[in-house]
Every structure is written in structure tokens, then in C-alpha cells.
Protein backbone atom coordinates (compact mmCIF):
# COMPACT_ATOMS: atom_id res chain seq x y z
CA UNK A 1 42.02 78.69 175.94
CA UNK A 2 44.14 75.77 174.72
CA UNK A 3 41.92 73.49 176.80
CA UNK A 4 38.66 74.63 175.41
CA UNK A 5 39.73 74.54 171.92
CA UNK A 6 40.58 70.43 172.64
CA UNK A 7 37.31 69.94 174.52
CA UNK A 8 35.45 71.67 171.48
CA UNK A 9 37.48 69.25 169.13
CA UNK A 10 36.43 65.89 171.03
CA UNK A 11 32.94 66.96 170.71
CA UNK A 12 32.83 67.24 167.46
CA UNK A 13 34.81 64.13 166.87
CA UNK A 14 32.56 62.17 168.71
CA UNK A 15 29.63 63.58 166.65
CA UNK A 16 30.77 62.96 163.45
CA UNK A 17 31.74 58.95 164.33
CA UNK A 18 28.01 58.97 165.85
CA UNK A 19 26.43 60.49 162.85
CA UNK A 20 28.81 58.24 160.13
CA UNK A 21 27.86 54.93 161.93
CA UNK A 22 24.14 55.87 161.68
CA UNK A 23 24.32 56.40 158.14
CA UNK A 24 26.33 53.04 157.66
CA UNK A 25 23.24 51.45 159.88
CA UNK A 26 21.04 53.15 157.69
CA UNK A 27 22.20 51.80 154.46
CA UNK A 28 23.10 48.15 155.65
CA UNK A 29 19.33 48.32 156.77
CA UNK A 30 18.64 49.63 153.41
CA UNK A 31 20.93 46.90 151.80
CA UNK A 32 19.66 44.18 153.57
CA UNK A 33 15.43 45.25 152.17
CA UNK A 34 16.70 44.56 148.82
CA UNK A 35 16.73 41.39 147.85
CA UNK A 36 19.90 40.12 145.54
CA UNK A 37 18.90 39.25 142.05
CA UNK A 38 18.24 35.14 143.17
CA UNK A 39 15.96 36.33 145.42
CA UNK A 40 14.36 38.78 143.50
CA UNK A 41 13.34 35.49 140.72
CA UNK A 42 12.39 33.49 143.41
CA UNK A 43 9.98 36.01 144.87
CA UNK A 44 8.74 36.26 141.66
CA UNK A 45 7.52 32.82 141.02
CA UNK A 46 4.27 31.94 141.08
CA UNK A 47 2.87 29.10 142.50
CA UNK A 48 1.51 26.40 140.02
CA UNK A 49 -2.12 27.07 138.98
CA UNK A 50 -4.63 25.09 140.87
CA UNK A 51 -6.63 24.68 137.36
CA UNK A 52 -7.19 21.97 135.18
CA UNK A 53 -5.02 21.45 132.20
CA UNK A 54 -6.88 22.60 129.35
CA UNK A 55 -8.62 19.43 127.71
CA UNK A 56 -6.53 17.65 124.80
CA UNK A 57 -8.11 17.99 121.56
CA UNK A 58 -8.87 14.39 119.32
CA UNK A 59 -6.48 13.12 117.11
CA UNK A 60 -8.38 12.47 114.35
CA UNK A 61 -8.44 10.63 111.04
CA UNK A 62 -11.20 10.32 108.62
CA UNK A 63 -13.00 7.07 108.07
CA UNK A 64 -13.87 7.21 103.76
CA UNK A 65 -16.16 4.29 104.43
CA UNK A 66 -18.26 5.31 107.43
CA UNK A 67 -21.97 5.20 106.03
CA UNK A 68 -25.45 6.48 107.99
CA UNK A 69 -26.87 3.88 109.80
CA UNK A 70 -29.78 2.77 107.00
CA UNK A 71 -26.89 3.12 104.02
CA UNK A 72 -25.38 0.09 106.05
CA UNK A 73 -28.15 -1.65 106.38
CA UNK A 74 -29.19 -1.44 102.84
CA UNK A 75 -25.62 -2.51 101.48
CA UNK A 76 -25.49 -5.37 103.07
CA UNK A 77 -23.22 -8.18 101.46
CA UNK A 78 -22.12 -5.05 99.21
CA UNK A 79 -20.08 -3.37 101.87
CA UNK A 80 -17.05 -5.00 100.49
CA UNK A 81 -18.12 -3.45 97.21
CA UNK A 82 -18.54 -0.03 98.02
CA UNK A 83 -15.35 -0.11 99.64
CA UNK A 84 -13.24 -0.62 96.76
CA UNK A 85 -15.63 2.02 94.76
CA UNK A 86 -14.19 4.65 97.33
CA UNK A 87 -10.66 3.59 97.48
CA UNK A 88 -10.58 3.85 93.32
CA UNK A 89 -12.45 6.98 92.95
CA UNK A 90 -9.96 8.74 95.99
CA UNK A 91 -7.33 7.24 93.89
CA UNK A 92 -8.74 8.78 90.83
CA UNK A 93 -8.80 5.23 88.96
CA UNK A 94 -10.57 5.64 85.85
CA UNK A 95 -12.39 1.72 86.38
CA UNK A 96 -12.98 -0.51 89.14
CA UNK A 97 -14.13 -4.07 88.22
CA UNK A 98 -17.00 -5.58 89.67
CA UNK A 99 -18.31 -9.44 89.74
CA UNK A 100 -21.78 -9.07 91.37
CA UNK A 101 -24.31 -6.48 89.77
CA UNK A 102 -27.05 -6.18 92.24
CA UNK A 103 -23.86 -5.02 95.24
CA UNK A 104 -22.35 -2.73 92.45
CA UNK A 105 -25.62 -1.17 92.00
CA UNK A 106 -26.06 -0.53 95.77
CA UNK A 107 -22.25 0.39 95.72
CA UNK A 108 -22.98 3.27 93.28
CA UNK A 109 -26.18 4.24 94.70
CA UNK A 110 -24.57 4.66 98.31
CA UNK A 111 -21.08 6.45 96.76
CA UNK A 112 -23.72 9.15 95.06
CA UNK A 113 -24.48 10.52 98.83
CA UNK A 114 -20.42 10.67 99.77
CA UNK A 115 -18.72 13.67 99.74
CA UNK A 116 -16.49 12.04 97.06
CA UNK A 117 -19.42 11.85 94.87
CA UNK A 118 -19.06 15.86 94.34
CA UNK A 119 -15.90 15.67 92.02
CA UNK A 120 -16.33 12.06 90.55
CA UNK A 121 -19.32 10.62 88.53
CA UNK A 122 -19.99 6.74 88.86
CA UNK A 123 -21.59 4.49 86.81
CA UNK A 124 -21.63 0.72 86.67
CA UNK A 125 -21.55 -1.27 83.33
CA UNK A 126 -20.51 -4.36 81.66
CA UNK A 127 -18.59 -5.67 84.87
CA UNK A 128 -16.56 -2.20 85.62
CA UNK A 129 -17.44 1.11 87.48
CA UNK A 130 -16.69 3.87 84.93
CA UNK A 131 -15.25 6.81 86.87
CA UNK A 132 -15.56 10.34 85.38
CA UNK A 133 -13.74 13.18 87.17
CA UNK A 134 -14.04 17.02 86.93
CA UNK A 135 -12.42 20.07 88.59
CA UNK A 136 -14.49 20.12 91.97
CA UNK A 137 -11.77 19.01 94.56
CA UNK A 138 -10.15 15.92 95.94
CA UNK A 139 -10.46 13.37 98.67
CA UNK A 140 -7.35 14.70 100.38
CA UNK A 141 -8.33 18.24 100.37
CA UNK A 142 -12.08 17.19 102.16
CA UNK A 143 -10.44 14.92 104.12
CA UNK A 144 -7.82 17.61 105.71
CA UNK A 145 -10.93 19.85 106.22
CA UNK A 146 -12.57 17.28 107.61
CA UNK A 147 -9.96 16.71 110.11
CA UNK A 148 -9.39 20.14 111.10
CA UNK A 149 -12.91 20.80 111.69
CA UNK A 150 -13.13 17.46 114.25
CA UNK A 151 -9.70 18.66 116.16
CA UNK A 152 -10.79 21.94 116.46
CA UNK A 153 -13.73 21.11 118.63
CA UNK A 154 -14.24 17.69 119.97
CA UNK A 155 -11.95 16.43 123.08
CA UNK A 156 -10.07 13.33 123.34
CA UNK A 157 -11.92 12.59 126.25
CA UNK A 158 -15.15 13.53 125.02
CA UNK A 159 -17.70 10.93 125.75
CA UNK A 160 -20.88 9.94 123.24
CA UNK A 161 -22.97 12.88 124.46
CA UNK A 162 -20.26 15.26 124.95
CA UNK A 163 -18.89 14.33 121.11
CA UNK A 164 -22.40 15.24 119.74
CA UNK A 165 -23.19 18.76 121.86
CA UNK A 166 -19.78 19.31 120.69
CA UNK A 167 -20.30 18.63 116.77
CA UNK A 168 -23.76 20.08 117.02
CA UNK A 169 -22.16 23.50 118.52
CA UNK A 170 -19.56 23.99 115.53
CA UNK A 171 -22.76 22.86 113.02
CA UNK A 172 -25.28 25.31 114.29
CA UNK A 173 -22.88 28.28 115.20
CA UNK A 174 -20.05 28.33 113.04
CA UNK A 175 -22.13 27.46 109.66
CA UNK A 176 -23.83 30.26 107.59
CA UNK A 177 -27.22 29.08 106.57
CA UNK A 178 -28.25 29.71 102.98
CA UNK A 179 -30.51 29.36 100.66
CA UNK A 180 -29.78 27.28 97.71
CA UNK A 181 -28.89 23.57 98.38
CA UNK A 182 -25.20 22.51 97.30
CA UNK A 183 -23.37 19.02 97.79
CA UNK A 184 -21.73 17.68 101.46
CA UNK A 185 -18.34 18.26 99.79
CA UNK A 186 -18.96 22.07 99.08
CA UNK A 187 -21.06 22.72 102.45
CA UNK A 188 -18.28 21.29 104.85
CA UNK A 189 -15.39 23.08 103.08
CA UNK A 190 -16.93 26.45 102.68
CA UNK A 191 -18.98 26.02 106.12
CA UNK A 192 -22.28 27.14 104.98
CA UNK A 193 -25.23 25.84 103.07
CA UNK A 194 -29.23 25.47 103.11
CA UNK A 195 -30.90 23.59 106.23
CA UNK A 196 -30.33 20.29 104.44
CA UNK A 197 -27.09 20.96 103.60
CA UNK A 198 -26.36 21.41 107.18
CA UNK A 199 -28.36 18.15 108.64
CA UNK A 200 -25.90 16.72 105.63
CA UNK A 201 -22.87 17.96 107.30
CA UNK A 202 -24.23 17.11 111.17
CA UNK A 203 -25.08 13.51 110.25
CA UNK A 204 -21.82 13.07 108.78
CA UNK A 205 -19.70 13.99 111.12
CA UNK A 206 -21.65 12.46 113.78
CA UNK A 207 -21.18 9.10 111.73
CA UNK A 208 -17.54 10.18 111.44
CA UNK A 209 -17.49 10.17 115.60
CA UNK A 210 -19.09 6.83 115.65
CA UNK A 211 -22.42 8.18 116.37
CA UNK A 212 -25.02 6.27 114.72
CA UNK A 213 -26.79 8.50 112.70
CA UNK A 214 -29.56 9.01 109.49
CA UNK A 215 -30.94 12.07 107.66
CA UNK A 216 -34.51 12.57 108.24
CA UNK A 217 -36.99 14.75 106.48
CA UNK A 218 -40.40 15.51 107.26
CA UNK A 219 -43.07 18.80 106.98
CA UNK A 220 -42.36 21.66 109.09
CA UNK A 221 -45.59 24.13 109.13
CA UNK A 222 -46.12 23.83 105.11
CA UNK A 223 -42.51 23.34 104.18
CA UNK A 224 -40.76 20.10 103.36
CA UNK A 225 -37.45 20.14 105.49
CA UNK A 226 -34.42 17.58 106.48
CA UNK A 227 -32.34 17.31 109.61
CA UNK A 228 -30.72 14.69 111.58
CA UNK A 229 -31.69 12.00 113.61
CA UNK A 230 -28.92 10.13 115.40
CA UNK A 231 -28.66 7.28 118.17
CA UNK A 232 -27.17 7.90 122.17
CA UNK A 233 -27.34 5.29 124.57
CA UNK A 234 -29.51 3.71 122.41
CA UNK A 235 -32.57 5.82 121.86
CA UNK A 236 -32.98 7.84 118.73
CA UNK A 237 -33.56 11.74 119.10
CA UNK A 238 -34.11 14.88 116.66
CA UNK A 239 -31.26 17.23 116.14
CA UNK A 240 -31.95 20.20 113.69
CA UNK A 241 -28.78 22.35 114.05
CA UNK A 242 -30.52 25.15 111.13
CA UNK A 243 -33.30 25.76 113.35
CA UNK A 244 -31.25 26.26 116.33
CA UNK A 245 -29.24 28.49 114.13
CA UNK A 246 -32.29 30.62 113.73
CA UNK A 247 -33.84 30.43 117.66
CA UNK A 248 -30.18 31.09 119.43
CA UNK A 249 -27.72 31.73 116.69
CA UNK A 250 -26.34 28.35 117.30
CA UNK A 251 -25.26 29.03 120.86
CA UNK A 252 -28.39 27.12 122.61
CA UNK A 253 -29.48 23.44 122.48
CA UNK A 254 -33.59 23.71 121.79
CA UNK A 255 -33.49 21.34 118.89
CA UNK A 256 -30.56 19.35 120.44
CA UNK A 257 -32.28 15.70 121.14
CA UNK A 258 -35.87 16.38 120.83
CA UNK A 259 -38.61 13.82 121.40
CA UNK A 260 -41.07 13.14 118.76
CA UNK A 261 -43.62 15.35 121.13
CA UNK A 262 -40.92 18.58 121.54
CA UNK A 263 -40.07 18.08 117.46
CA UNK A 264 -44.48 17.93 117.09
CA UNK A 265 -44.81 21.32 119.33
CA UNK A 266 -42.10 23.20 117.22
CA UNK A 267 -44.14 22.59 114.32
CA UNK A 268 -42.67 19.14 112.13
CA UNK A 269 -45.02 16.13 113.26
CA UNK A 270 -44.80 12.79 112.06
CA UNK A 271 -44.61 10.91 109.69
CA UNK A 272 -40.77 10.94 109.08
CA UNK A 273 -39.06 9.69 106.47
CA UNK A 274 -35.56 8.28 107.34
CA UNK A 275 -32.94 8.03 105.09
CA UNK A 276 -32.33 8.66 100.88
CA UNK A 277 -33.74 6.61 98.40
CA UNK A 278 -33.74 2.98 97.74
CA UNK A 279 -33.64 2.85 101.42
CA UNK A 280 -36.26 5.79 102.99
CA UNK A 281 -38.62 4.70 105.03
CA UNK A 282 -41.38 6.81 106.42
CA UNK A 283 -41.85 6.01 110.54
CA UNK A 284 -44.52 7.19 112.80
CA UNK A 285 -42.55 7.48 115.61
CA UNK A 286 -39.11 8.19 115.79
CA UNK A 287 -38.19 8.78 119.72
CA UNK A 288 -40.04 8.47 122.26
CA UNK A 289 -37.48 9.47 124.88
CA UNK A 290 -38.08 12.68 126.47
CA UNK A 291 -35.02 13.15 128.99
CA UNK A 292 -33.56 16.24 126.76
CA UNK A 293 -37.00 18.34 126.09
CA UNK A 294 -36.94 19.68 129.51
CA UNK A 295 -33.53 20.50 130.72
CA UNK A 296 -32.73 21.77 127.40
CA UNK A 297 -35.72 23.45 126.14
CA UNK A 298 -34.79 26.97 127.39
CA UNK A 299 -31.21 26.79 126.85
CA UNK A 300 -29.66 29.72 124.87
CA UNK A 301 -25.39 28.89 126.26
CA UNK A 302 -23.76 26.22 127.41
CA UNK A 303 -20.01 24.75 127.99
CA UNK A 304 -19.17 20.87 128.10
CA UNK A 305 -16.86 19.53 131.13
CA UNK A 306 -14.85 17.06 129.93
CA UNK A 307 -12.90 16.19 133.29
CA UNK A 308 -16.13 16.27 135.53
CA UNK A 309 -18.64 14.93 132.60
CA UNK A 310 -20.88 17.48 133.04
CA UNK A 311 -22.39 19.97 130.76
CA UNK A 312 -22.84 23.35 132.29
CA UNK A 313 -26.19 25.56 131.27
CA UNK A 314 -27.38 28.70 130.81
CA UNK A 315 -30.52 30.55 130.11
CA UNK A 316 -29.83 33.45 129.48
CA UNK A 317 -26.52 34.56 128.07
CA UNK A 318 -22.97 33.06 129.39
CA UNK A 319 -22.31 36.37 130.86
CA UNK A 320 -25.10 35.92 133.71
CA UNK A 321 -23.13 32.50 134.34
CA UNK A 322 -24.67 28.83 134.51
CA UNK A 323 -27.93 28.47 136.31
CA UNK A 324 -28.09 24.26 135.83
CA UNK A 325 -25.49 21.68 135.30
CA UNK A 326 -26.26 18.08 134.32
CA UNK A 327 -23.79 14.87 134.29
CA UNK A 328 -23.26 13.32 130.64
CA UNK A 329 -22.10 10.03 131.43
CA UNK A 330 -25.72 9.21 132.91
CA UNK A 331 -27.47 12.18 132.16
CA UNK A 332 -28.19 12.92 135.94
CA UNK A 333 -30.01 15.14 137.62
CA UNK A 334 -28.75 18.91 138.06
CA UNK A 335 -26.57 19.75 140.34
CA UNK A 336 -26.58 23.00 140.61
């Protein structure tokens, strides 16, 4: 009896060592699935993104003497002239002396199309400009706008092309088109204004961007209207950022460096007049170069590529993705 009670005891002994070293298996295996806290961060970290950085925006600063391309031409020897108009009225000098009459005329003539002209009156008389300010604003106010406007939408390695479907973009989408006319000052700060007031605002910041650029006006059906016409690569196109605000809301590029004959089937044939007053002058032909009508004529979204140079088309809208992509450094043939 004795002897079976001992066997009875060793069997159970053995069984409970068996089962307690399974459980301590158990929860070293358990133990050794979770990772300690180092690993834990370390399995957490993702590798770096394959992506592009995202493009660097421009550091700008505003030039207060840039002028269209005909303004320059017409002030000629006056440049110097017109230069120290701008720096007195932003200084909000009451007189500026002059020596030469005929450049102070062209000085004052040219200041009346600057945004600077909206809160400062100029006239020239016995040998001094005679300044007159009111409450409209400041240089430094349209200047900060100015800049803000420019960083917020052209990159620093935007070239010529890709700086003007970049400026025509903000133009056409971002501005609300109204009626009544109202100065450059007023139009860029509040972002809205009639179609001239908007080929205003495109032509100067194109100049702004070093784009070489005039305001052009001419019929469209039986109405009198003004846009922009601006130099790339050396040929002169149409860009009428209003009427691409009607056809696509601004998102498209159908009046985005027309031809003379894509500007004539949209209604506005020549003669144009380029440029403001003393120095308009009504031309025939404008551009001839047609490399834009095509590709672009059907366009309703696109994106700009400023690592690859390319801009990237669509259309129909960006959700159905890019159906054509052309390079901008040469304007090459699409890709895709």
C-alpha cells in the first residue's frame, strides 16, 4: 500500500515539472514575439519617400521700376527720370525736381499707368513734380501683396514658360471678374476686377518675372476689349486670362499663347493696338507662331513639372488624370 502511494506520488511529480516547463516554453516563446521597445521604433520607421522634394517657392522682391515693354521704349533717355518720380512718390515726397521737360513729361505720363499712380497724383511744373497724395494705400502695402502673390505660386526653378502658365493660372483662377473697371493697385490687392483690369494685373506681373510684356486691346465680336500680349523665346503670343476665366473657370489654357489665327477664330481679329497712349500702336499682325494653338486648344487642367520641365495636360478634368505631357524648356513633342 505504502509502495503504491510513492509510485502514485512520482507520477504526479513528474507531471507537474512536465506541465511547468511547458508553460515556461510557452511564455519565453511568447516573450521572445514581442519586440522590446527599441525594436518596436525601429520596426516602425519608414523608409525615406522615393518622391521628389516638393519644389521651393521664389524668393521674391518687387522691381518699382519694371515698365511694359513699349513704356521702355517710349521713355527712352527719361528712364533715369521716371526713376526718381517713383522713388519720391513711394517716399511720399511732396516735390521732385526735374532739369529736362520733354523726359519729365514722359516720366509722368508712364508713372500714371503704375500701381503707385492709384494713391498719388503727379504733375510736372516749373522744374518740380508736384506730388498730391490721398487715402488709397501705400507702396509698401502693394508691394507686400505683390510679393505674396509671386511666392505663393511661381517656383524658384521655374523656367520662362513655366513662370508664365504659372502667373496666368493664379490670374485666370484665383481672380473674380467684374464689371466696372478699377486701377492695377485696387485689382491686385482685392484680386478681382473687369477683363482689363485683369490683362492689367497679368502684364504686370509677367513684367515683374522678367517676361517681356504689353497690354493689347482690340474688338472682340462688337465689344472693345484688352488683354495681354507678352514675349517667350522670342515670339509674341495672346494671353487673355478673363476669357479663360469664362471657357474653364481659369483651370484650362485655351487663351494661353494664342496665334493671331486661334485669337481671329475666337472672335478678336486684327488690327491690335499695343500699348497706352503716347505710345499705342495699332499692328496687323501680332504672332504668327502657332506651336501653342494645338496642344493647348482643348485643355481644361493642367500641372507644371518643375524638376522634369514638363507641363502635364488634361482634357477633361484632373480627376481622369493627364492624357498629354509636353517639355517646357523646348516645347517638345508629347510624351505621353
Amino acid at each position: 500500500m505504502n509502495r503504491t502511494i510513492m509510485i502514485c506520488l512520482v507520477v504526479l511529480l513528474v507531471l507537474g515539472l512536465s506541465a511547468c516547463a511547458q508553460t515556461d516554453s510557452k511564455a519565453a516563446a511568447e516573450q521572445s514575439a514581442v519586440p522590446s521597445a527599441a525594436n518596436r521604433a525601429e520596426q516602425n520607421v519608414l523608409p525615406e519617400s522615393t518622391e521628389p522634394p516638393a519644389p521651393e517657392m521664389i524668393d521674391f522682391e518687387v522691381n518699382r521700376y519694371a515698365v511694359t515693354a513699349g513704356a521702355a521704349a517710349y521713355l527712352g533717355g527719361a528712364e533715369e527720370q521716371y526713376k526718381a518720380l517713383v522713388d519720391a512718390v513711394c517716399s511720399k515726397k511732396e516735390t521732385e525736381p526735374y532739369t529736362d521737360e520733354d523726359a519729365a513729361k514722359r516720366a509722368a505720363e508712364i508713372f500714371a499707368e503704375t500701381p503707385y499712380s492709384a494713391f498719388a497724383d503727379v504733375t510736372a511744373q516749373n522744374g518740380a513734380f508736384q506730388i498730391t497724395y490721398n487715402e488709397t494705400g501705400d507702396a509698401d502695402t502693394f508691394d507686400t501683396a505683390v510679393k505674396e502673390l509671386i511666392e505663393g505660386c511661381v517656383y524658384k526653378d521655374a523656367n520662362e514658360l513655366e513662370k508664365a502658365l504659372l502667373l496666368y493660372r493664379t490670374v485666370a483662377q484665383n481672380f473674380t471678374l467684374q464689371g466696372a473697371d478699377s486701377t492695377l493697385y485696387e485689382a491686385l490687392l482685392e484680386q478681382r476686377g473687369s477683363a482689363a483690369d485683369l490683362a492689367k494685373v497679368l502684364t504686370y506681373l509677367f513684367v515683374q518675372n522678367g517676361i517681356s510684356a504689353d497690354r493689347v486691346s482690340g474688338m472682340v465680336g462688337e465689344s472693345e476689349r484688352s488683354w495681354t500680349a507678352a514675349e517667350l523665346s522670342g515670339n509674341r503670343y495672346h494671353f487673355d486670362a478673363a476669357a479663360e476665366k469664362h471657357a474653364t473657370d481659369g483651370h484650362g489654357l485655351q487663351y494661353f499663347g494664342m496665334s493671331d489665327e486661334a485669337r481671329s477664330k475666337a472672335g478678336s481679329s486684327a488690327p491690335y493696338t499695343v500699348g497706352e497712349g503716347s505710345y499705342a500702336v495699332q499692328q496687323d499682325t501680332l504672332s504668327t507662331d502657332t506651336k501653342f494653338d494645338a496642344v493647348f486648344a482643348d485643355v481644361k487642367d493642367f500641372t507644371v513639372d518643375v524638376y522634369g520641365h514638363f507641363v502635364y495636360l488634361s482634357t477633361e478634368s484632373s480627376e481622369d488624370g493627364y492624357q498629354n505631357s509636353i517639355g517646357t524648356e523646348s516645347f517638345t513633342a508629347a510624351v505621353g
